[in-house]
PDB file of N, CA and C in Angstrom:
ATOM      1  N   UNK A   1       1.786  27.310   9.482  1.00  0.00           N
ATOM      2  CA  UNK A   1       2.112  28.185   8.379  1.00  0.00           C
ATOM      3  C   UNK A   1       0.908  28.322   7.465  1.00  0.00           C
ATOM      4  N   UNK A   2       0.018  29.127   7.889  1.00  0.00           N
ATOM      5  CA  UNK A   2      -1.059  29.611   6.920  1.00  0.00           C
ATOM      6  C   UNK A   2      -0.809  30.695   6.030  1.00  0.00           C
ATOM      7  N   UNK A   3      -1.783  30.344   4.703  1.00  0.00           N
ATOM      8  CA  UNK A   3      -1.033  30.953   3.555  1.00  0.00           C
ATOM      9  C   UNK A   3      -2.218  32.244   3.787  1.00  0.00           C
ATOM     10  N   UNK A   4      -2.242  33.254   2.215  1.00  0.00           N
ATOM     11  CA  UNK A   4      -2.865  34.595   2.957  1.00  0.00           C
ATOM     12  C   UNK A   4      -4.406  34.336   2.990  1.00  0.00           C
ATOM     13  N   UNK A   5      -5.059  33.199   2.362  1.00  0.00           N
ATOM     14  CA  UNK A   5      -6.190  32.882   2.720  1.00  0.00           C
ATOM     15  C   UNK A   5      -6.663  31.940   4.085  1.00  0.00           C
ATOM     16  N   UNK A   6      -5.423  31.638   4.868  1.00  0.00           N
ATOM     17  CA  UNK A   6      -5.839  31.107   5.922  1.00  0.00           C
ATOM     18  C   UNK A   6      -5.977  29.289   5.479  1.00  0.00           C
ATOM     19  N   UNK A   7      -5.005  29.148   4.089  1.00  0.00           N
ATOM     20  CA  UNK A   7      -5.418  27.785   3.738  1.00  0.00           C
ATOM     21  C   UNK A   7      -3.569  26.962   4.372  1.00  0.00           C
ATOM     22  N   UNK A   8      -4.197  25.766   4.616  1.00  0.00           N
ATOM     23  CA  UNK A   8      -3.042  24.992   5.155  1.00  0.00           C
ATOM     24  C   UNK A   8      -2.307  24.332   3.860  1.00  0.00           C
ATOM     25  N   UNK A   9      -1.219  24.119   3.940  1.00  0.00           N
ATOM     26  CA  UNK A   9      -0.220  22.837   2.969  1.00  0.00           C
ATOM     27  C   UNK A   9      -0.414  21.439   2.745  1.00  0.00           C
ATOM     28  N   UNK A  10      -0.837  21.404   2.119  1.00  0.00           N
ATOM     29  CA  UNK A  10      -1.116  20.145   1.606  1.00  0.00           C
ATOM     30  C   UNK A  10       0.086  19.204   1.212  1.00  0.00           C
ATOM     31  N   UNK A  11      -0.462  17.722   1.854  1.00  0.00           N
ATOM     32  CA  UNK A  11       0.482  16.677   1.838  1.00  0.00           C
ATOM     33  C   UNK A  11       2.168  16.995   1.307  1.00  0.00           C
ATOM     34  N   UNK A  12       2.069  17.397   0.158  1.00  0.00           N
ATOM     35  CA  UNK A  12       3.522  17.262  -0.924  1.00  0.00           C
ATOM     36  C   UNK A  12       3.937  18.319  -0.486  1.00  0.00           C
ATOM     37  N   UNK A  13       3.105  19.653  -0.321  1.00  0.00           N
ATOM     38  CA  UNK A  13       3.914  20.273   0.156  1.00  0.00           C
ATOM     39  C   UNK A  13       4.388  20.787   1.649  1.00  0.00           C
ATOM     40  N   UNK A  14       3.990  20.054   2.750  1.00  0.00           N
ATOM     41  CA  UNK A  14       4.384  19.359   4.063  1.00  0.00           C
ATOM     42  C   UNK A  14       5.940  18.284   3.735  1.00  0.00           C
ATOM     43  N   UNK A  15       5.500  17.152   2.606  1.00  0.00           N
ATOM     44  CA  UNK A  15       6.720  16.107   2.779  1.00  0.00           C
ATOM     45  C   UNK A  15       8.227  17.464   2.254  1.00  0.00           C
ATOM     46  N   UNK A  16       7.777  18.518   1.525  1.00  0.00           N
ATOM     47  CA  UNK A  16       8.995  18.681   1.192  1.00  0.00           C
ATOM     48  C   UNK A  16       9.468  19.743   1.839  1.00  0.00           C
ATOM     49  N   UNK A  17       8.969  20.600   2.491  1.00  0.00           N
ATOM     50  CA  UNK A  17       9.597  21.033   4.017  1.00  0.00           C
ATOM     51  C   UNK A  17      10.183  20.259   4.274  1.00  0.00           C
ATOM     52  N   UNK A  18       9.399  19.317   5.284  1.00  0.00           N
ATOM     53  CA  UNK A  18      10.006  17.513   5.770  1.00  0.00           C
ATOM     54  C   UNK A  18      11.520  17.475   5.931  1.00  0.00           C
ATOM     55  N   UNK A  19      11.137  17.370   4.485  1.00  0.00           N
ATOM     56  CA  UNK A  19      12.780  17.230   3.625  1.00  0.00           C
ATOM     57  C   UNK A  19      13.783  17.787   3.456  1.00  0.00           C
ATOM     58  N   UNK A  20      13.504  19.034   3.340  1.00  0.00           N
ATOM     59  CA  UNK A  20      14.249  20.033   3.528  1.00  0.00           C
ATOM     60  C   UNK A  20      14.865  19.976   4.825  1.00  0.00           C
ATOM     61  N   UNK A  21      13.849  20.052   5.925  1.00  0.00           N
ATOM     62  CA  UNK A  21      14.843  20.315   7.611  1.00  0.00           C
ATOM     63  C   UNK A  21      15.468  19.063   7.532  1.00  0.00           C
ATOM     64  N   UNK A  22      14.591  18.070   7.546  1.00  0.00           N
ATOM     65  CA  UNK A  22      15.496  16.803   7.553  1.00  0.00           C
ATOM     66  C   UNK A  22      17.286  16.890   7.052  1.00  0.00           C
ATOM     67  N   UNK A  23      17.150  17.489   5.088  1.00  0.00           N
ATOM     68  CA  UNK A  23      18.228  17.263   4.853  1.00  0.00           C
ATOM     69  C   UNK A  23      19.309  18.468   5.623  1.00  0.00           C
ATOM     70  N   UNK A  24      19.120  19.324   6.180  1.00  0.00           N
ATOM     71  CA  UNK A  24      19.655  20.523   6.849  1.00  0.00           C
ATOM     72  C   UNK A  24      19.765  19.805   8.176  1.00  0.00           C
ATOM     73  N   UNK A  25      19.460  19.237   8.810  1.00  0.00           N
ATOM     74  CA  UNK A  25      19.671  18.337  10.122  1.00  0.00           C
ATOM     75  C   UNK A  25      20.534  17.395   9.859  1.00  0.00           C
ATOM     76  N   UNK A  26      20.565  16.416   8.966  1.00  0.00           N
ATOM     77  CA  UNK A  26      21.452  15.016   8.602  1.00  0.00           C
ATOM     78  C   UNK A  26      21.098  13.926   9.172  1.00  0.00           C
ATOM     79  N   UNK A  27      19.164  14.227   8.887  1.00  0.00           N
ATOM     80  CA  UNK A  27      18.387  12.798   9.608  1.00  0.00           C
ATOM     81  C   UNK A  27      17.671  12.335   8.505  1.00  0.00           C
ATOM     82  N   UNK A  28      17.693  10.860   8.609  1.00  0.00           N
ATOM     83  CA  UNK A  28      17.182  10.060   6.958  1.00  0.00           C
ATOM     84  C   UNK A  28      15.505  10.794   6.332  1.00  0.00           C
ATOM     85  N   UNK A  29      15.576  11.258   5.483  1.00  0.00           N
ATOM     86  CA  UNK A  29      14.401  11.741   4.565  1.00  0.00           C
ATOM     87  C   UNK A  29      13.318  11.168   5.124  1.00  0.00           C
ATOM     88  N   UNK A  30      12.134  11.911   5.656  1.00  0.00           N
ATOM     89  CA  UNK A  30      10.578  10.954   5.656  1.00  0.00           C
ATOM     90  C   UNK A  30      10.121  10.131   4.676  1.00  0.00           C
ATOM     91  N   UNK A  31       9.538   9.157   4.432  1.00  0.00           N
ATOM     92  CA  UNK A  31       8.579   8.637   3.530  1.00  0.00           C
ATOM     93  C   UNK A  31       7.898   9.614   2.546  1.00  0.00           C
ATOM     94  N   UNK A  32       7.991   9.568   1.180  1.00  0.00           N
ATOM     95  CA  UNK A  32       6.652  10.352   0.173  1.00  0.00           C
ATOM     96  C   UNK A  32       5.336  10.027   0.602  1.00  0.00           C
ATOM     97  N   UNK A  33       4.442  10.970   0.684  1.00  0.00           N
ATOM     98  CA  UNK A  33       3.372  10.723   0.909  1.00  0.00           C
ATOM     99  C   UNK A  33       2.437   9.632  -0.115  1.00  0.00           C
ATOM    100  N   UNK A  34       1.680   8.385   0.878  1.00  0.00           N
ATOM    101  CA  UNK A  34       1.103   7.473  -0.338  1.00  0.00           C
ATOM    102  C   UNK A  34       2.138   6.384  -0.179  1.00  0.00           C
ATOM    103  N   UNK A  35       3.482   6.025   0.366  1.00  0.00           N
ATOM    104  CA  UNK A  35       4.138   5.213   0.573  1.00  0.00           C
ATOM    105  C   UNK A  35       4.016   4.167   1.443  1.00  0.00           C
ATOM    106  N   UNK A  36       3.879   3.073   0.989  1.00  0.00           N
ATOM    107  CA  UNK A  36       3.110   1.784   1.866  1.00  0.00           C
ATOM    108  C   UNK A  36       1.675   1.589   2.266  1.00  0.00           C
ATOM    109  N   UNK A  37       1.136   2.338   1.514  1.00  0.00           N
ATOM    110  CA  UNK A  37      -0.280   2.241   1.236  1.00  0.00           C
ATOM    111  C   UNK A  37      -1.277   0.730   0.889  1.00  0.00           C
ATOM    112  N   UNK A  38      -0.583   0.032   0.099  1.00  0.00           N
ATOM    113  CA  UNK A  38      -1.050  -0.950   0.257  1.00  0.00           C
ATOM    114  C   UNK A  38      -0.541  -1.829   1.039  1.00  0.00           C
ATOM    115  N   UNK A  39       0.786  -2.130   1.374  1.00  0.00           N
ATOM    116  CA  UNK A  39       1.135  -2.403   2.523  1.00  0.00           C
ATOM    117  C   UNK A  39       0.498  -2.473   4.133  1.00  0.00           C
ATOM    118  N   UNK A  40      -0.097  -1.404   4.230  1.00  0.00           N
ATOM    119  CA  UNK A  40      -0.567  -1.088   5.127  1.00  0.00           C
ATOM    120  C   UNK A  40      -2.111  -1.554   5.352  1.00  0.00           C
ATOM    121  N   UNK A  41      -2.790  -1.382   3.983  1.00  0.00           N
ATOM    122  CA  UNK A  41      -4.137  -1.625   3.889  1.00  0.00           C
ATOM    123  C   UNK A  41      -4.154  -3.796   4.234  1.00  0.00           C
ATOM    124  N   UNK A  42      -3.089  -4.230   3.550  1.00  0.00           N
ATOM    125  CA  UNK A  42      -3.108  -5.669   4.137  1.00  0.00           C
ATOM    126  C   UNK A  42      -3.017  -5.710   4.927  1.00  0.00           C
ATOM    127  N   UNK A  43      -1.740  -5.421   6.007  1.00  0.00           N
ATOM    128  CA  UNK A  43      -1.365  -5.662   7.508  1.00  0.00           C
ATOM    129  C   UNK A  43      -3.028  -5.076   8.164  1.00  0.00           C
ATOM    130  N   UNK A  44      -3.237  -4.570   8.291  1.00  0.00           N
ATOM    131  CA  UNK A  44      -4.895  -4.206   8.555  1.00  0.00           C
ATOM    132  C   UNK A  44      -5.641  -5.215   8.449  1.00  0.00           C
ATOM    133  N   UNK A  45      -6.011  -5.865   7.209  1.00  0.00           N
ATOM    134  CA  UNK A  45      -6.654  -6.702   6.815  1.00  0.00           C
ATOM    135  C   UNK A  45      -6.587  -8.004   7.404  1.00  0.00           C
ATOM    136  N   UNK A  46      -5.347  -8.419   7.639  1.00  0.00           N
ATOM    137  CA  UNK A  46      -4.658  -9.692   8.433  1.00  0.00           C
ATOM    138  C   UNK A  46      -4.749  -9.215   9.675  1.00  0.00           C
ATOM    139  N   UNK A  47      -4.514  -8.630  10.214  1.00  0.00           N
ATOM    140  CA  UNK A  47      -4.758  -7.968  11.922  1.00  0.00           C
ATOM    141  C   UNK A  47      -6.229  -8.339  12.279  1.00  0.00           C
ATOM    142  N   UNK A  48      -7.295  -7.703  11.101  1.00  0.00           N
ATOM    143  CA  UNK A  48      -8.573  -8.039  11.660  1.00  0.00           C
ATOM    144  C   UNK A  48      -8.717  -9.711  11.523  1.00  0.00           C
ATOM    145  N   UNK A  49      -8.134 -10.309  10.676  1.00  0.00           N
ATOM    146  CA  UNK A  49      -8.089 -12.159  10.557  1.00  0.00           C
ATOM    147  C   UNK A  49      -7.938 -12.499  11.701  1.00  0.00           C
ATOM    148  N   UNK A  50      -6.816 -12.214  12.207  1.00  0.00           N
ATOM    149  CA  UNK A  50      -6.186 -12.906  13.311  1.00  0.00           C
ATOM    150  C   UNK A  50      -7.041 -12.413  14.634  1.00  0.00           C
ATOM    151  N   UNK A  51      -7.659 -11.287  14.810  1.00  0.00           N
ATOM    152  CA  UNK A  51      -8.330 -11.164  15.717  1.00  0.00           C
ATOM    153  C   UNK A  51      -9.511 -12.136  15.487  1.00  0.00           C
ATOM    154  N   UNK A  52     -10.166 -12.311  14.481  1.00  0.00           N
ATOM    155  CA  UNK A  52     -11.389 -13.317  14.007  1.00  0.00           C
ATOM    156  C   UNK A  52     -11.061 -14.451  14.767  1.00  0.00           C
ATOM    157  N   UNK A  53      -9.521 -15.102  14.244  1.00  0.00           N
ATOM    158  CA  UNK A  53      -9.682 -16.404  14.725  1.00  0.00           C
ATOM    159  C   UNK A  53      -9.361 -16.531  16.409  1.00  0.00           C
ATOM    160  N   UNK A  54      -8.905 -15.255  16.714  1.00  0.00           N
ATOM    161  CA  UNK A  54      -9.016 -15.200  18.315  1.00  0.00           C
ATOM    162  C   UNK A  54      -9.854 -15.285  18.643  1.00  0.00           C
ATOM    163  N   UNK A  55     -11.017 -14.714  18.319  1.00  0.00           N
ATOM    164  CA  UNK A  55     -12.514 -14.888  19.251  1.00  0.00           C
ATOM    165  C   UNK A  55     -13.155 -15.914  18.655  1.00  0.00           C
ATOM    166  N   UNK A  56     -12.678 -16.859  17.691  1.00  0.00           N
ATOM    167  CA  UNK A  56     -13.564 -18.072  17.606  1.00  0.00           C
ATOM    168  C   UNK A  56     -14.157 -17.696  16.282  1.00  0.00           C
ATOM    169  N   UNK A  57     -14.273 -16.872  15.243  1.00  0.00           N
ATOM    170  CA  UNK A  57     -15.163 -16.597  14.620  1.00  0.00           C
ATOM    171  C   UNK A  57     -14.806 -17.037  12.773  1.00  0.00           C
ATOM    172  N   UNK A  58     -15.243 -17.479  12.074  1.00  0.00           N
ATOM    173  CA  UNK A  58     -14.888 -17.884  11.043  1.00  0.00           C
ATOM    174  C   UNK A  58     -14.512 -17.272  10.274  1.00  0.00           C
ATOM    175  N   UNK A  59     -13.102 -17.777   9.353  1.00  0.00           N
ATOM    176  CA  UNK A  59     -12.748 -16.714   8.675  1.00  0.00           C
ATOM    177  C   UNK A  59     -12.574 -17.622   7.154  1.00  0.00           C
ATOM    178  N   UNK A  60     -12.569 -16.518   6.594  1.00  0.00           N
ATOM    179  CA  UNK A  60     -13.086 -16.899   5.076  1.00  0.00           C
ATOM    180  C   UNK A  60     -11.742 -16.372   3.966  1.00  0.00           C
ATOM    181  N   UNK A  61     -10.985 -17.545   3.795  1.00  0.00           N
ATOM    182  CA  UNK A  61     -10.033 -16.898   2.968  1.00  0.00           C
ATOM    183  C   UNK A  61     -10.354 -16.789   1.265  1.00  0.00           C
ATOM    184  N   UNK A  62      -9.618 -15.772   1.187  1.00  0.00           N
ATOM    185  CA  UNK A  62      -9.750 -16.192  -0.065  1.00  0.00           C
ATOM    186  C   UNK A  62      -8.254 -16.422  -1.398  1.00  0.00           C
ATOM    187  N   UNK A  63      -8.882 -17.957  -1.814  1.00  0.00           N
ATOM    188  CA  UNK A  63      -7.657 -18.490  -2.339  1.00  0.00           C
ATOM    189  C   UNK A  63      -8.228 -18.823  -3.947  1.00  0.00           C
ATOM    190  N   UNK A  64      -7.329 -19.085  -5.003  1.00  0.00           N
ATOM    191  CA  UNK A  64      -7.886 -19.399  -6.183  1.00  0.00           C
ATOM    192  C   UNK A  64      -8.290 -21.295  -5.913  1.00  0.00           C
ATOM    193  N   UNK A  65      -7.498 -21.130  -4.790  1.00  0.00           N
ATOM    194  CA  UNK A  65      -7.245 -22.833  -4.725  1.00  0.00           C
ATOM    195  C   UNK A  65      -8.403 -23.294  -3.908  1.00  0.00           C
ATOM    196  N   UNK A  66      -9.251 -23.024  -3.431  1.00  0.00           N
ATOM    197  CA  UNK A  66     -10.315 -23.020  -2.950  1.00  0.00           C
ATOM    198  C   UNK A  66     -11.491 -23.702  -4.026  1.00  0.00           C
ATOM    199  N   UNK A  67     -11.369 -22.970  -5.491  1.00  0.00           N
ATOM    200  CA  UNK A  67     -12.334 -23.414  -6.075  1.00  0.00           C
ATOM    201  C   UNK A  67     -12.104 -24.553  -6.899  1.00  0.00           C
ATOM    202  N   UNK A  68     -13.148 -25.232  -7.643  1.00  0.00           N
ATOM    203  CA  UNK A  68     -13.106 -26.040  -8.367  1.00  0.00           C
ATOM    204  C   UNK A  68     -11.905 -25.658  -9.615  1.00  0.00           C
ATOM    205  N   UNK A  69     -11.061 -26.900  -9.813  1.00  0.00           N
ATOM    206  CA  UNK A  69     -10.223 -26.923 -10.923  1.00  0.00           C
ATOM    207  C   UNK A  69     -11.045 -26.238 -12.474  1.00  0.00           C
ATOM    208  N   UNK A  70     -11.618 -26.545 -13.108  1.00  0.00           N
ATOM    209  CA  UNK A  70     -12.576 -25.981 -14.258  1.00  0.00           C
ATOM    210  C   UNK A  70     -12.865 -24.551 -13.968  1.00  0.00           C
ATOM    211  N   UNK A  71     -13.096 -24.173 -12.444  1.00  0.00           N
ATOM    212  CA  UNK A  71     -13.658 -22.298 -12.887  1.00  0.00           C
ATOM    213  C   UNK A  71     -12.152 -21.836 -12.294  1.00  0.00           C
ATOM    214  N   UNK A  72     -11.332 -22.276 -11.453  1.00  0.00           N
ATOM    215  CA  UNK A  72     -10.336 -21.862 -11.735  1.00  0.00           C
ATOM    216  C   UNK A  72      -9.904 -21.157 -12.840  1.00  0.00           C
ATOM    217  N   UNK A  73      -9.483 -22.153 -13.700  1.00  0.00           N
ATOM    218  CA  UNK A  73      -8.751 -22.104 -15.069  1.00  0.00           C
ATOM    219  C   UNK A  73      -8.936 -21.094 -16.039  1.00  0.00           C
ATOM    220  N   UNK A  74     -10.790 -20.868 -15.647  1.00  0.00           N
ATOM    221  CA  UNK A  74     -11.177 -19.947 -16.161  1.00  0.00           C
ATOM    222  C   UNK A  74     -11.565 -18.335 -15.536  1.00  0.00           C
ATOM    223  N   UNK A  75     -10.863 -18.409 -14.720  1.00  0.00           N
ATOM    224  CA  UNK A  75     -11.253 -17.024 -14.440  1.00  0.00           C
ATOM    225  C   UNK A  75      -9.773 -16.272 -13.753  1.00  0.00           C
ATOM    226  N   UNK A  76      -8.652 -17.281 -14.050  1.00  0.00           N
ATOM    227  CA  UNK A  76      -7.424 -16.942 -13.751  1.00  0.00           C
ATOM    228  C   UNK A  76      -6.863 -16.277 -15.145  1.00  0.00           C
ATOM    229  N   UNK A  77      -6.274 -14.558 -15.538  1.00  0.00           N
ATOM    230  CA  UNK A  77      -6.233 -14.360 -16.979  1.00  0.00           C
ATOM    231  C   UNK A  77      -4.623 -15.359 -17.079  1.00  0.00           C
ATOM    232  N   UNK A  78      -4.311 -15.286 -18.539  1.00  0.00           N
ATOM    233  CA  UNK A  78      -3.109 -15.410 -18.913  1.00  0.00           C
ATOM    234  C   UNK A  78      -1.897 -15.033 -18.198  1.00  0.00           C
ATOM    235  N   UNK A  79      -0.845 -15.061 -17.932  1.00  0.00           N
ATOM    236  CA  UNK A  79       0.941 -14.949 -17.203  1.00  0.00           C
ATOM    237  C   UNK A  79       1.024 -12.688 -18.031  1.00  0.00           C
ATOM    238  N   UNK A  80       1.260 -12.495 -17.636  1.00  0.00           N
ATOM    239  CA  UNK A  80       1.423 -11.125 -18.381  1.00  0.00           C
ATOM    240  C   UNK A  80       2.923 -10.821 -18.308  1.00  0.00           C
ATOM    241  N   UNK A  81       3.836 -10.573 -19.416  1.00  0.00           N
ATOM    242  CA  UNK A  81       5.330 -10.571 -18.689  1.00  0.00           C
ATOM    243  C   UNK A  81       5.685  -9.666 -19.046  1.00  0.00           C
ATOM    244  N   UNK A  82       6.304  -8.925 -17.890  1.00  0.00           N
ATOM    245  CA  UNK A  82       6.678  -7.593 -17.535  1.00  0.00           C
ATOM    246  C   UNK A  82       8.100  -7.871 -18.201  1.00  0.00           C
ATOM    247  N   UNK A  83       8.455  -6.491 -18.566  1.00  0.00           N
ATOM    248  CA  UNK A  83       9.051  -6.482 -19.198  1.00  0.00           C
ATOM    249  C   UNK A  83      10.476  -5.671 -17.966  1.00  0.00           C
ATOM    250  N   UNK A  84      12.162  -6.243 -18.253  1.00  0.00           N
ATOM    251  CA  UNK A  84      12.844  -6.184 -17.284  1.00  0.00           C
ATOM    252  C   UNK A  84      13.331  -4.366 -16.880  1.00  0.00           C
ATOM    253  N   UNK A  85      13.771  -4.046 -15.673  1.00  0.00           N
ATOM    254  CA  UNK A  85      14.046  -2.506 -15.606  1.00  0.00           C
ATOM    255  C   UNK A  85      15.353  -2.242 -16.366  1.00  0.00           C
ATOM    256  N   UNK A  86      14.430  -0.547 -16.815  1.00  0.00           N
ATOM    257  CA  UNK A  86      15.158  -0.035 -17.728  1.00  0.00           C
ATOM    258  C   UNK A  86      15.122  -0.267 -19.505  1.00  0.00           C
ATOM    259  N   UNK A  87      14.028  -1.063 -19.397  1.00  0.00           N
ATOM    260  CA  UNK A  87      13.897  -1.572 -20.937  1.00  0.00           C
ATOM    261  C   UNK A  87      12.593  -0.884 -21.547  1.00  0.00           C
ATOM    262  N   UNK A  88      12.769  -0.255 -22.628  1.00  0.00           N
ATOM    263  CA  UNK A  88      11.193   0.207 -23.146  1.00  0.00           C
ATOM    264  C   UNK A  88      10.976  -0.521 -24.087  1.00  0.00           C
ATOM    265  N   UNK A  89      10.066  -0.899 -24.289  1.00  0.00           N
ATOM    266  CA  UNK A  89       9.245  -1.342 -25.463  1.00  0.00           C
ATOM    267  C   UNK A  89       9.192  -0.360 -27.192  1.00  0.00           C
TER     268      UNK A  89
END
């Protein structure tokens, strides 16, 4: 579906077609575009780990617990507390 410049639909407006046939069919809604994004970027991240330690090769985590107690302490900020849903400030 090219528009009159020959330009294609972009993401949002692809998911909401999507959505549309979907909801006209009575098959569960696609994902919003951008959904599990970081999700995804870890499982990636751990995939390449685990291949590391398959071939033998060292892997380097990274933990706060790793470092010395003293730079810990200091480079961990303060607890920040979110405040519960549905509540504004």
């Amino acid at each position: 579906m090219d528009g009159a410049h020959g330009e294609g639909m972009n993401a949002t407006q692809q998911h909401m077609l999507d959505s549309y046939r979907a909801l006209q069919q009575g098959v569960p809604v696609p994902p919003a575009p951008g959904t599990d994004e970081i999700r995804t970027v870890r499982e990636i991240f751990a995939w390449r780990e685990f291949r590391r330690v398959l071939a033998g090769r060292v892997v380097r985590r990274r933990s706060f617990a790793a470092r010395p107690a003293s730079a810990a302490a200091s480079a961990v900020p303060a607890p920040v507390r979110v405040p519960e849903e549905g509540r504004c400030r």
